[in-house]
C-alpha atoms as a PDB file:
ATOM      1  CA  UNK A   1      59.371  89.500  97.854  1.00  0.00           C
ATOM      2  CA  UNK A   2      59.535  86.182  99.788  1.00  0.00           C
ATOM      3  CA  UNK A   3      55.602  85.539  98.730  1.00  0.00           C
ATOM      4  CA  UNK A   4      56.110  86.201  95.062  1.00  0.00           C
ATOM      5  CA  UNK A   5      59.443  83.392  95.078  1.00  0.00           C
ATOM      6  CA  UNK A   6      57.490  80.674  97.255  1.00  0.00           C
ATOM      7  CA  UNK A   7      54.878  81.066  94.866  1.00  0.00           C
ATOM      8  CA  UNK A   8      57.618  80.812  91.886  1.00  0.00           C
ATOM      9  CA  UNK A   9      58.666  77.786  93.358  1.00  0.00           C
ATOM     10  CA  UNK A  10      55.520  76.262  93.782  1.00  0.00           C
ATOM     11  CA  UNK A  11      54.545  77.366  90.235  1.00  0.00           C
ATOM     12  CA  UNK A  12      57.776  75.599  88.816  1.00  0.00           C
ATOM     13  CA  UNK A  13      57.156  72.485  90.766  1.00  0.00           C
ATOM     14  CA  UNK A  14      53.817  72.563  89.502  1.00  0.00           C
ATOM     15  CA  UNK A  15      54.497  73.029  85.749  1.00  0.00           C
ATOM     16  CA  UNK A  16      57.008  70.280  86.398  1.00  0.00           C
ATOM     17  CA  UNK A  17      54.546  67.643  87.274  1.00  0.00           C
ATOM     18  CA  UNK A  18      52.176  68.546  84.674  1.00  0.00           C
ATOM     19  CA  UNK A  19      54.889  67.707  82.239  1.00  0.00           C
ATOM     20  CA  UNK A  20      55.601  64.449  83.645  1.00  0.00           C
ATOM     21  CA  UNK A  21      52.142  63.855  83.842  1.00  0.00           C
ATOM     22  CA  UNK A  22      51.596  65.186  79.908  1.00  0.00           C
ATOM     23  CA  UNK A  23      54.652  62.880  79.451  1.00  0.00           C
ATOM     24  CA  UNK A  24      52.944  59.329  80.452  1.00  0.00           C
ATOM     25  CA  UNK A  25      49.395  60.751  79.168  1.00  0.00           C
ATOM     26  CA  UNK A  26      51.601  60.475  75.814  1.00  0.00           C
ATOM     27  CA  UNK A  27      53.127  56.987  76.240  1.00  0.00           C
ATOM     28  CA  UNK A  28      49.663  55.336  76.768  1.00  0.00           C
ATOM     29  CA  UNK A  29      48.462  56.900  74.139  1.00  0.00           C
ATOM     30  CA  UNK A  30      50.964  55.490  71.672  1.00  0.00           C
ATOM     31  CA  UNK A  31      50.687  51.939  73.050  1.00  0.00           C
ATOM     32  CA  UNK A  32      47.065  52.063  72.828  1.00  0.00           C
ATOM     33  CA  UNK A  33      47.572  53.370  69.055  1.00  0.00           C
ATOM     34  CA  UNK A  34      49.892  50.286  68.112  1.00  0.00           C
ATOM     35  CA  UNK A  35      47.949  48.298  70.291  1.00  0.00           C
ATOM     36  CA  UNK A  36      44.440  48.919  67.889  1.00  0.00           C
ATOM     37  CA  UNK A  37      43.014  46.376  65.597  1.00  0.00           C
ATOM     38  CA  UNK A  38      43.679  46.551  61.625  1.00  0.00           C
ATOM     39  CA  UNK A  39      40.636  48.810  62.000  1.00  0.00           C
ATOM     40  CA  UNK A  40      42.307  51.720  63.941  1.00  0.00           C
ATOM     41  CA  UNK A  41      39.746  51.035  66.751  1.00  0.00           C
ATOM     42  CA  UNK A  42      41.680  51.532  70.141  1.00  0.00           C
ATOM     43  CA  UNK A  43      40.001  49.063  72.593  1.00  0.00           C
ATOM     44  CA  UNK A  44      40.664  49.572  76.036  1.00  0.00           C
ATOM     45  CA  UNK A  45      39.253  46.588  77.440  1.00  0.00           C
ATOM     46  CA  UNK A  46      39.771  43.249  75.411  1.00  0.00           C
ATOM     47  CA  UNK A  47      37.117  41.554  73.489  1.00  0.00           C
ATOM     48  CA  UNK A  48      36.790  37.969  75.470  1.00  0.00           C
ATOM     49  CA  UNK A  49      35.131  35.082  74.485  1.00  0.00           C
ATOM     50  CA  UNK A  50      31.910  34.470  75.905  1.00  0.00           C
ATOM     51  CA  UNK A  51      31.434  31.015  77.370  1.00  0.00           C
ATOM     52  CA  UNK A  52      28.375  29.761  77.591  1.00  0.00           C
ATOM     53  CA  UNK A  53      26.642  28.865  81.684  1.00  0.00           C
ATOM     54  CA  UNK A  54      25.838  25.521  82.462  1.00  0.00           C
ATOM     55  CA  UNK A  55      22.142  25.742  82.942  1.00  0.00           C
ATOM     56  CA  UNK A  56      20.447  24.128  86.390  1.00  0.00           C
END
């Protein structure tokens, strides 16, 4: 009996942290959807500017 509740608890505090995990999976996932361009691209890295190297 005391196997089947430590493995109950361990179960619970797993599921738990799955959620929270699910949870901020979620939140990123809506910033990066308001966050896309007028084309409903989601870019994860930025578009920057290329400047052009001095030559030597």
């Amino acid at each position: 009996m005391s196997a089947l509740r430590e493995e109950r608890d361990r179960l619970r505090t797993d599921a738990q942290q799955l959620v929270r995990v699910i949870h901020v999976l979620e939140v990123e996932n809506q910033q990066l959807r308001q966050s896309a361009w007028d084309d409903g691209v989601v870019r994860v890295l930025p578009v920057q500017q290329r400047q052009a190297r001095p030559r030597s």
